[in-house]
C-alpha atoms as a PDB file:
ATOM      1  CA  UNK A   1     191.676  60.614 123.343  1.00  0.00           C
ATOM      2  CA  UNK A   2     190.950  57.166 124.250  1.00  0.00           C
ATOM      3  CA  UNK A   3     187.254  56.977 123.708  1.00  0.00           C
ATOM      4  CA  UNK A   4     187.148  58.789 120.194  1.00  0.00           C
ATOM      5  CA  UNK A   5     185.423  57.040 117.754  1.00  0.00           C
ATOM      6  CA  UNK A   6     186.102  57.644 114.240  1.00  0.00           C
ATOM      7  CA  UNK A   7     182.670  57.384 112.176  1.00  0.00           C
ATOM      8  CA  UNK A   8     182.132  57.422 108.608  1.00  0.00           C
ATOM      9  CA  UNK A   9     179.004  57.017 106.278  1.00  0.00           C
ATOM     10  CA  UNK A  10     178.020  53.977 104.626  1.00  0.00           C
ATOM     11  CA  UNK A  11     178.743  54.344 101.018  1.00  0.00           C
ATOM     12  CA  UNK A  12     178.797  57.375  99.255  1.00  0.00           C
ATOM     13  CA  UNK A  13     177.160  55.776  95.867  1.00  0.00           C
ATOM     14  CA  UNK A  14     173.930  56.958  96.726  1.00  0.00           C
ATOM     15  CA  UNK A  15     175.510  60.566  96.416  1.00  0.00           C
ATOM     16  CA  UNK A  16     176.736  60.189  92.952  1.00  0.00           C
ATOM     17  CA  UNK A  17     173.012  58.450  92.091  1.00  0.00           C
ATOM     18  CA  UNK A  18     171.200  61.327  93.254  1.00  0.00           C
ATOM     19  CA  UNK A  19     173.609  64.650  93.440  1.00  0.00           C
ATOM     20  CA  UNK A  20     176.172  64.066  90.838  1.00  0.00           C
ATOM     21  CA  UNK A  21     174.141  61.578  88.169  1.00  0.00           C
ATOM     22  CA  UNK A  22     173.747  64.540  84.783  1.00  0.00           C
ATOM     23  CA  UNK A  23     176.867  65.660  83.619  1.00  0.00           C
ATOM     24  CA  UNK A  24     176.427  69.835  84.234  1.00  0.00           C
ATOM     25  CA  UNK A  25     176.271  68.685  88.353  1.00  0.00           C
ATOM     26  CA  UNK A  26     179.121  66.381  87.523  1.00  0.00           C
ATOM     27  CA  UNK A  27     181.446  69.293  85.733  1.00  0.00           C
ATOM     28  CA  UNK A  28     179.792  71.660  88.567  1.00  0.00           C
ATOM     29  CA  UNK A  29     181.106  69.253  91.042  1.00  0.00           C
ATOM     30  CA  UNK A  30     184.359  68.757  89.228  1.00  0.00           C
ATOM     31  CA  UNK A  31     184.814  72.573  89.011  1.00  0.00           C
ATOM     32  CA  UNK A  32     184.299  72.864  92.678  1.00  0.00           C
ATOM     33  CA  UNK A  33     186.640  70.123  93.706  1.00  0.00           C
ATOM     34  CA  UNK A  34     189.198  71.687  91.226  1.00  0.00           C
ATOM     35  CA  UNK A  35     189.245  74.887  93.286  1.00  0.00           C
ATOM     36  CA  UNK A  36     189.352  73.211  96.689  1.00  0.00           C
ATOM     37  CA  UNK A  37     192.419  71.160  95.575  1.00  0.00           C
ATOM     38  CA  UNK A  38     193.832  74.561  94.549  1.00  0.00           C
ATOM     39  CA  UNK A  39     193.168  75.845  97.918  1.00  0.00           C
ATOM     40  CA  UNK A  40     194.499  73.400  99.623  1.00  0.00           C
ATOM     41  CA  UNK A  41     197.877  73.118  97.654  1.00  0.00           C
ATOM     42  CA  UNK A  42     197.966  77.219  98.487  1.00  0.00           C
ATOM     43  CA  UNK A  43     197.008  76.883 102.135  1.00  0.00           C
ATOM     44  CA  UNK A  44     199.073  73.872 103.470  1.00  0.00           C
ATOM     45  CA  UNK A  45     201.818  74.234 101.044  1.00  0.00           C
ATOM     46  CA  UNK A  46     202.773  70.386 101.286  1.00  0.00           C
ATOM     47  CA  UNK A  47     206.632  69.225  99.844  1.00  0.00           C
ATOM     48  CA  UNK A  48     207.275  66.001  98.670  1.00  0.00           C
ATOM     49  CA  UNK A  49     208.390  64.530 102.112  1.00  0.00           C
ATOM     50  CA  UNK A  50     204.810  65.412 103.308  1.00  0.00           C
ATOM     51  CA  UNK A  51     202.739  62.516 104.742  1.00  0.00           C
ATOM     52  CA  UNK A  52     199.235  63.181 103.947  1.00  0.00           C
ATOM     53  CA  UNK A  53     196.181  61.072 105.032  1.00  0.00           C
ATOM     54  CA  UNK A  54     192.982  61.150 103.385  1.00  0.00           C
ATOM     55  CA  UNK A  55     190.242  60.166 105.516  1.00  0.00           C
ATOM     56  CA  UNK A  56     186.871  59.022 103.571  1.00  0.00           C
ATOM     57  CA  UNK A  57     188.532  58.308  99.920  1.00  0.00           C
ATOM     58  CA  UNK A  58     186.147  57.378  97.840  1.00  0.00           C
ATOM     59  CA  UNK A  59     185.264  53.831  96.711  1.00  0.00           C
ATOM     60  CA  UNK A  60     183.190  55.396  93.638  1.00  0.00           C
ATOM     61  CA  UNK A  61     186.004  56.550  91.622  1.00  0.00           C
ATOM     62  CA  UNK A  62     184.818  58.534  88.584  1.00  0.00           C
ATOM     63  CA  UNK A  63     186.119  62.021  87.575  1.00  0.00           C
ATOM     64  CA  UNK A  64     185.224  63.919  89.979  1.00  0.00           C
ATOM     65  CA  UNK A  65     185.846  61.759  92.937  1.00  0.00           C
ATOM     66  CA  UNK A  66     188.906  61.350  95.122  1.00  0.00           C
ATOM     67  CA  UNK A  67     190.425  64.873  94.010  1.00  0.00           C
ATOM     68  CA  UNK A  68     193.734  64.786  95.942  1.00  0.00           C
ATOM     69  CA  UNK A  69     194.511  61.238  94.512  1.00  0.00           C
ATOM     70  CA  UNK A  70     194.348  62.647  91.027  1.00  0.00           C
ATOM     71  CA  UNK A  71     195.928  65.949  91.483  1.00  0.00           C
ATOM     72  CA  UNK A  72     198.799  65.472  94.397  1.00  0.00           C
ATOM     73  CA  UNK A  73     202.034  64.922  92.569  1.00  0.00           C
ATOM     74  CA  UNK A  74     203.344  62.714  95.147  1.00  0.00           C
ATOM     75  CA  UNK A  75     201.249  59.952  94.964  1.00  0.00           C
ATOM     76  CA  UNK A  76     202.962  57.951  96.795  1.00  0.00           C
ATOM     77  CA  UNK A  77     202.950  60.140 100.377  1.00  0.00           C
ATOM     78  CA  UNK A  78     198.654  59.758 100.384  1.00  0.00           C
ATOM     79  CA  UNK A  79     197.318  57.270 102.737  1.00  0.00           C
ATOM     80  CA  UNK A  80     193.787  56.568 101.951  1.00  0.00           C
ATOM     81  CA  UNK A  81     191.600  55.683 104.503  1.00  0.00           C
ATOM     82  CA  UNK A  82     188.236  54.260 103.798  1.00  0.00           C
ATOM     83  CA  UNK A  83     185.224  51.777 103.915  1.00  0.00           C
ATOM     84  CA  UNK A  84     185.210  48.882 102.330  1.00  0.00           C
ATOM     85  CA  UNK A  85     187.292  46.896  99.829  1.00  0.00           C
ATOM     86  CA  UNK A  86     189.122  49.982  98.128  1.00  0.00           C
ATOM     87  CA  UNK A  87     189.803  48.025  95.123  1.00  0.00           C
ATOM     88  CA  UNK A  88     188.769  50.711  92.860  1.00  0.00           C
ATOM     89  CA  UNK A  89     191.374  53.276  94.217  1.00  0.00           C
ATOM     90  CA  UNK A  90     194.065  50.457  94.503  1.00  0.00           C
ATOM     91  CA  UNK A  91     193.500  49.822  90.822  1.00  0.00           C
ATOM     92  CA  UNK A  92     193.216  53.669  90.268  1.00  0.00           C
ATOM     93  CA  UNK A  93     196.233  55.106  92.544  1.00  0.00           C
ATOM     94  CA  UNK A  94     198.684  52.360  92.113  1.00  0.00           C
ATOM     95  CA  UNK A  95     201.582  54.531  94.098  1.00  0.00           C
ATOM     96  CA  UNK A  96     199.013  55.501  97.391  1.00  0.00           C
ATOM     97  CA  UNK A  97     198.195  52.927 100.206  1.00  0.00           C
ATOM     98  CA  UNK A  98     194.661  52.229 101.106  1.00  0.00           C
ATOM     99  CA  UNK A  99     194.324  51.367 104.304  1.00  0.00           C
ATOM    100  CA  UNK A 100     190.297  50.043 105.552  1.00  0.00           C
ATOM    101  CA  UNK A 101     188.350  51.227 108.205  1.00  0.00           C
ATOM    102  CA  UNK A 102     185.203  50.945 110.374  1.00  0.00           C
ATOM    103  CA  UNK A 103     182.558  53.082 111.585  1.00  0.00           C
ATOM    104  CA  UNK A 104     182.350  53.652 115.299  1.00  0.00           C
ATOM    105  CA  UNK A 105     186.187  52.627 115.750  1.00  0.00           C
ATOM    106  CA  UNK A 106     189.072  54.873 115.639  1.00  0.00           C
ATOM    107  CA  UNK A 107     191.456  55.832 112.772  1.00  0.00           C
ATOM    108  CA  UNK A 108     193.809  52.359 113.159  1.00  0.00           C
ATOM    109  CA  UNK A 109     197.312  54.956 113.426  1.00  0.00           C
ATOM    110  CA  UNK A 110     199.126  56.216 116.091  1.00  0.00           C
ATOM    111  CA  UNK A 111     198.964  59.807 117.101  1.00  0.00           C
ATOM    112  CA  UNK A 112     200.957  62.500 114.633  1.00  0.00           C
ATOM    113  CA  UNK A 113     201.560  59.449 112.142  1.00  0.00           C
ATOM    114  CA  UNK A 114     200.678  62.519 109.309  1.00  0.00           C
ATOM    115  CA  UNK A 115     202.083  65.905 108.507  1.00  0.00           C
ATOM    116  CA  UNK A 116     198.465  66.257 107.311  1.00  0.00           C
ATOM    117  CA  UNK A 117     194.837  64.800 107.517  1.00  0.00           C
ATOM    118  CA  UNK A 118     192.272  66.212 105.274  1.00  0.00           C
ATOM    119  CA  UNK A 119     188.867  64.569 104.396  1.00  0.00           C
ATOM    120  CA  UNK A 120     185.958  66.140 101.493  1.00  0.00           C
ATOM    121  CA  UNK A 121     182.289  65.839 102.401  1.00  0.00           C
ATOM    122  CA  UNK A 122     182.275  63.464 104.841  1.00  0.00           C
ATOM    123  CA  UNK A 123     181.823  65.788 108.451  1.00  0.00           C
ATOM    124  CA  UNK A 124     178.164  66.198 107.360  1.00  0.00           C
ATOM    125  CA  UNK A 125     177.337  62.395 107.284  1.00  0.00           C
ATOM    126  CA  UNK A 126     178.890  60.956 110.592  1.00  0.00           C
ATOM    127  CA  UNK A 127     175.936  61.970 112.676  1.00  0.00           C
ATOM    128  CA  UNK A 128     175.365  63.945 115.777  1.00  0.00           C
ATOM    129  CA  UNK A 129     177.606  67.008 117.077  1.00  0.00           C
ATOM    130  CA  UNK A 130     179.178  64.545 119.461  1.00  0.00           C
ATOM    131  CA  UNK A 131     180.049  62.229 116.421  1.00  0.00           C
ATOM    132  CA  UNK A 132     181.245  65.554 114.385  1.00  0.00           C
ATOM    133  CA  UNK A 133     183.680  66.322 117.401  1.00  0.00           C
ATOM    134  CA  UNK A 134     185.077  62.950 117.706  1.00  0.00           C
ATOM    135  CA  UNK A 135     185.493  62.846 113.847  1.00  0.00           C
ATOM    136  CA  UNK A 136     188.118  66.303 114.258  1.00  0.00           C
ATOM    137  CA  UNK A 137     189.431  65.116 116.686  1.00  0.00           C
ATOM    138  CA  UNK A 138     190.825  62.137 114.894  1.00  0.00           C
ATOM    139  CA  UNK A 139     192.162  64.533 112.025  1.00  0.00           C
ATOM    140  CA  UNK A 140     193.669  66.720 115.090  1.00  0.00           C
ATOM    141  CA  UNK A 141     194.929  63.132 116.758  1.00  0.00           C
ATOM    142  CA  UNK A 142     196.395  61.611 114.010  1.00  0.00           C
ATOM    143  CA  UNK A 143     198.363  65.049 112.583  1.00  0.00           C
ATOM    144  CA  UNK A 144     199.849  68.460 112.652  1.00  0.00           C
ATOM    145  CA  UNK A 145     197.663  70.320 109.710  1.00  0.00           C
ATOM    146  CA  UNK A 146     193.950  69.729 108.950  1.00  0.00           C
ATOM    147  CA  UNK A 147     192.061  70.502 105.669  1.00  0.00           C
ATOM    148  CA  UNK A 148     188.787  69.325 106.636  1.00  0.00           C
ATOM    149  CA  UNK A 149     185.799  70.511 103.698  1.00  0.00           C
ATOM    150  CA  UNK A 150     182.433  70.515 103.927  1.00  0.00           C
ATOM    151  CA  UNK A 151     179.455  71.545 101.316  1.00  0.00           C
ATOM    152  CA  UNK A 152     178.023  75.315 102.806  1.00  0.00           C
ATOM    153  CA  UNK A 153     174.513  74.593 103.879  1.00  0.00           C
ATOM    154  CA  UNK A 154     173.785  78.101 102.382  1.00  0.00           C
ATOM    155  CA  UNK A 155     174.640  77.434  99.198  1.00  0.00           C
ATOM    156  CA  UNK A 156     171.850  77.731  97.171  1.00  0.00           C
ATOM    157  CA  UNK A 157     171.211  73.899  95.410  1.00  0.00           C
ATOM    158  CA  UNK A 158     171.876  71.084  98.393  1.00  0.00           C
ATOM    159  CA  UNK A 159     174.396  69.355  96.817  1.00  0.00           C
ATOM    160  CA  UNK A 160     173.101  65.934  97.469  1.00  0.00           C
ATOM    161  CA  UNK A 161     169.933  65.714  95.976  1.00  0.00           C
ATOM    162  CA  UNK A 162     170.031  68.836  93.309  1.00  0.00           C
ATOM    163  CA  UNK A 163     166.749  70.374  95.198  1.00  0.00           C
ATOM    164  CA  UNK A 164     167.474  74.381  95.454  1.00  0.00           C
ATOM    165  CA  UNK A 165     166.685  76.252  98.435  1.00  0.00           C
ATOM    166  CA  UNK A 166     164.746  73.999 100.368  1.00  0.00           C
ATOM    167  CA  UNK A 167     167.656  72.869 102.602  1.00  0.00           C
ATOM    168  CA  UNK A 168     167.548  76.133 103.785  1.00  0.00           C
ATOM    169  CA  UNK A 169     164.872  75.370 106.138  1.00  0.00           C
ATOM    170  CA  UNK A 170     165.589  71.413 107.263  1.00  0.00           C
ATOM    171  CA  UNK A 171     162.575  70.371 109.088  1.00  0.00           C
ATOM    172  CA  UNK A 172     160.612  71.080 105.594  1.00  0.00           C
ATOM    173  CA  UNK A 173     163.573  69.627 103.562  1.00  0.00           C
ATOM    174  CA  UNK A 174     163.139  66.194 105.474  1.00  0.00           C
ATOM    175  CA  UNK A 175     159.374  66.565 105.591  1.00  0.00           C
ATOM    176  CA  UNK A 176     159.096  66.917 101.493  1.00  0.00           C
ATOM    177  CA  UNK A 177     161.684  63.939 100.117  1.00  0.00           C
ATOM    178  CA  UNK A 178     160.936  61.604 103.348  1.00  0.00           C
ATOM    179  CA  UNK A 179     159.459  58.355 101.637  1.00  0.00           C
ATOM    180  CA  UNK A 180     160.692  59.371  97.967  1.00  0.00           C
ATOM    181  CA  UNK A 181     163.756  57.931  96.081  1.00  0.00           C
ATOM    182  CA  UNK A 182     165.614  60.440  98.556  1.00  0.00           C
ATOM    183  CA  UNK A 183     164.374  59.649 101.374  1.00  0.00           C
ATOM    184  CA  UNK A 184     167.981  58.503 102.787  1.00  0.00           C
ATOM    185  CA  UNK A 185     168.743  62.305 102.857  1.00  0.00           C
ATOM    186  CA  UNK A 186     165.893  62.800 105.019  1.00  0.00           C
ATOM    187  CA  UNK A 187     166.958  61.357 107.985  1.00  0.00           C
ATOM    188  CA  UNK A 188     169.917  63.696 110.076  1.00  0.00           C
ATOM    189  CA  UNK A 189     172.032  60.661 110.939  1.00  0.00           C
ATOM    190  CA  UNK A 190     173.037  60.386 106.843  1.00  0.00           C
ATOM    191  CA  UNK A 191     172.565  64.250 106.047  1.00  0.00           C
ATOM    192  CA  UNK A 192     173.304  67.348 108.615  1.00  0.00           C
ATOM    193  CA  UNK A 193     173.591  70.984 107.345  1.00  0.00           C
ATOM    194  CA  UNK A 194     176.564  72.914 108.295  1.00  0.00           C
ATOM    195  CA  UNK A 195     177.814  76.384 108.062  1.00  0.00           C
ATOM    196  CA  UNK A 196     180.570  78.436 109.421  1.00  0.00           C
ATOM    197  CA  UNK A 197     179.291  79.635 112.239  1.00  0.00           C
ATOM    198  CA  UNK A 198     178.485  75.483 113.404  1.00  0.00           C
ATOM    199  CA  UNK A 199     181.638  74.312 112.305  1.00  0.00           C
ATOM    200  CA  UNK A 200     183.621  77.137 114.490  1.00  0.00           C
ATOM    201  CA  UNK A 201     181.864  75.891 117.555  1.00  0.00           C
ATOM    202  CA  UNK A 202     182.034  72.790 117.044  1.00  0.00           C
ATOM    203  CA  UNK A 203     185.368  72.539 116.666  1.00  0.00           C
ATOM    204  CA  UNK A 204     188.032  72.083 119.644  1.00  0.00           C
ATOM    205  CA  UNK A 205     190.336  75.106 119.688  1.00  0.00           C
ATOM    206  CA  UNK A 206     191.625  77.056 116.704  1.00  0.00           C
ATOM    207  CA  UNK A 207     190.698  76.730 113.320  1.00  0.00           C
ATOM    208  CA  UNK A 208     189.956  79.118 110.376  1.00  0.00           C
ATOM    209  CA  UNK A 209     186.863  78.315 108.310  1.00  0.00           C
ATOM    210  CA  UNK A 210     187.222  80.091 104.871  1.00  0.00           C
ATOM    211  CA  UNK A 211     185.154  80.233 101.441  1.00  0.00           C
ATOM    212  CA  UNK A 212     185.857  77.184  98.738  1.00  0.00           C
ATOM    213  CA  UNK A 213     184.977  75.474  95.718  1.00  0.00           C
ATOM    214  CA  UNK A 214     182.500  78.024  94.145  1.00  0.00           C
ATOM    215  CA  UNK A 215     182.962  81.098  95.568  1.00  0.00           C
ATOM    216  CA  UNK A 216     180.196  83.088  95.904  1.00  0.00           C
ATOM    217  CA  UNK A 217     180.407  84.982  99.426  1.00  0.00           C
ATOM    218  CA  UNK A 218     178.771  83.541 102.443  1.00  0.00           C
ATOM    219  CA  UNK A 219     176.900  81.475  99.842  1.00  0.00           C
ATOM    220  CA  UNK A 220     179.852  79.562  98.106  1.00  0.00           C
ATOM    221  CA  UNK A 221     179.345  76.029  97.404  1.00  0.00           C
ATOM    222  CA  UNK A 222     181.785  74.454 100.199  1.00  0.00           C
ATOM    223  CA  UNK A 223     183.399  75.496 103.779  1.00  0.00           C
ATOM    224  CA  UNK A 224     187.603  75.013 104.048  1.00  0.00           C
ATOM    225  CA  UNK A 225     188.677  74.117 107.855  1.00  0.00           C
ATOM    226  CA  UNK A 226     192.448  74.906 108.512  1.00  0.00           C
ATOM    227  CA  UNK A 227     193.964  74.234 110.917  1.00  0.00           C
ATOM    228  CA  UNK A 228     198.354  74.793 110.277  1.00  0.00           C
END
């Protein structure tokens, strides 16, 4: 495990200006997030005495950001892990400790430091499939359970730039918003499109890959990966 590199995207504020900025994608998005949090209290079934690590929290917090923070009623057992200065979530989550880190370095904990490492929307920015693998493989480093989510390339509306159905063919996607206020979605290393089917090969060993935030069948807003 020596050579895994834990990589994150730059700043997710450019999601929240051009996904989540009217408030029906915002309540959407809250609804969604709402559901995933109940899936993963269901799934993983974490105690108090759980030590949970969050790996991409948020430094945008609004009110549908950083949904574990806000929901988890032991504060105080969530490690955040993220870019920058986290000095909205320290002011936000008092009880939780934030700890930085860097793209293209490794998650700064020993191995099985968590009971469980779970990360929201943030496997589709890191880049390549080689940068996807290395990015599991520091949730399945660093702990015993996973909850790993990612937004379901088939759902109908891409979730980062509102457009419907165009995603569903990315070479044209890219084509149409390259040079246009989205044009950072355009380019794969900030934007990749999973599904199921991707996310079960591309992951190293066991893992179930169910249906969450708005379900809707194979075209259900988000993908849960369990592992535990």
């Amino acid at each position: 495990m020596g050579e895994t590199r834990a990589v994150m995207p730059a700043n997710d504020s450019v999601y929240y200006r051009d996904g989540a900025n009217h408030a029906w994608a915002l309540a959407l998005l809250k609804k969604a997030r709402l559901a995933m949090f109940a899936h993963f209290m269901a799934a993983l079934r974490p105690t108090e005495s759980t030590r949970i690590l969050d790996i991409g929290i948020s430094d945008d917090e609004n009110e549908a950001s950083n949904f574990i923070e806000k929901l988890y009623p032991w504060q105080h057992r969530i490690t955040g892990a993220g870019l920058g200065s986290g000095e909205a979530v320290r002011r936000a989550f008092p009880q939780m400790t934030f700890v930085p880190i860097t793209p293209g370095e490794r998650l700064p904990f020993p191995d099985r430091s968590f009971d469980i490492a779970c990360s929201n929307a943030v496997l589709e920015h890191v880049g390549d499939a080689a940068a996807r693998r290395a990015f599991i493989a520091e949730h399945l480093r660093v702990a015993d359970r996973v909850f790993l989510t990612i937004p379901n390339r088939w759902f109908p509306v891409e979730h980062h730039t509102r457009l419907p159905l165009l995603h569903y063919h990315p070479r044209l996607f890219r084509r149409v918003i390259a040079g246009t206020r989205l044009d950072y979605w355009a380019h794969p290393a900030n934007l990749d499109f999973l599904d199921a089917a991707q996310l079960r090969a591309e992951w190293p060993g066991r893992v179930e890959v169910l249906p969450t935030g708005l379900r809707l069948g194979r075209f259900s807003s988000n993908l849960a990966a369990i592992v535990g």
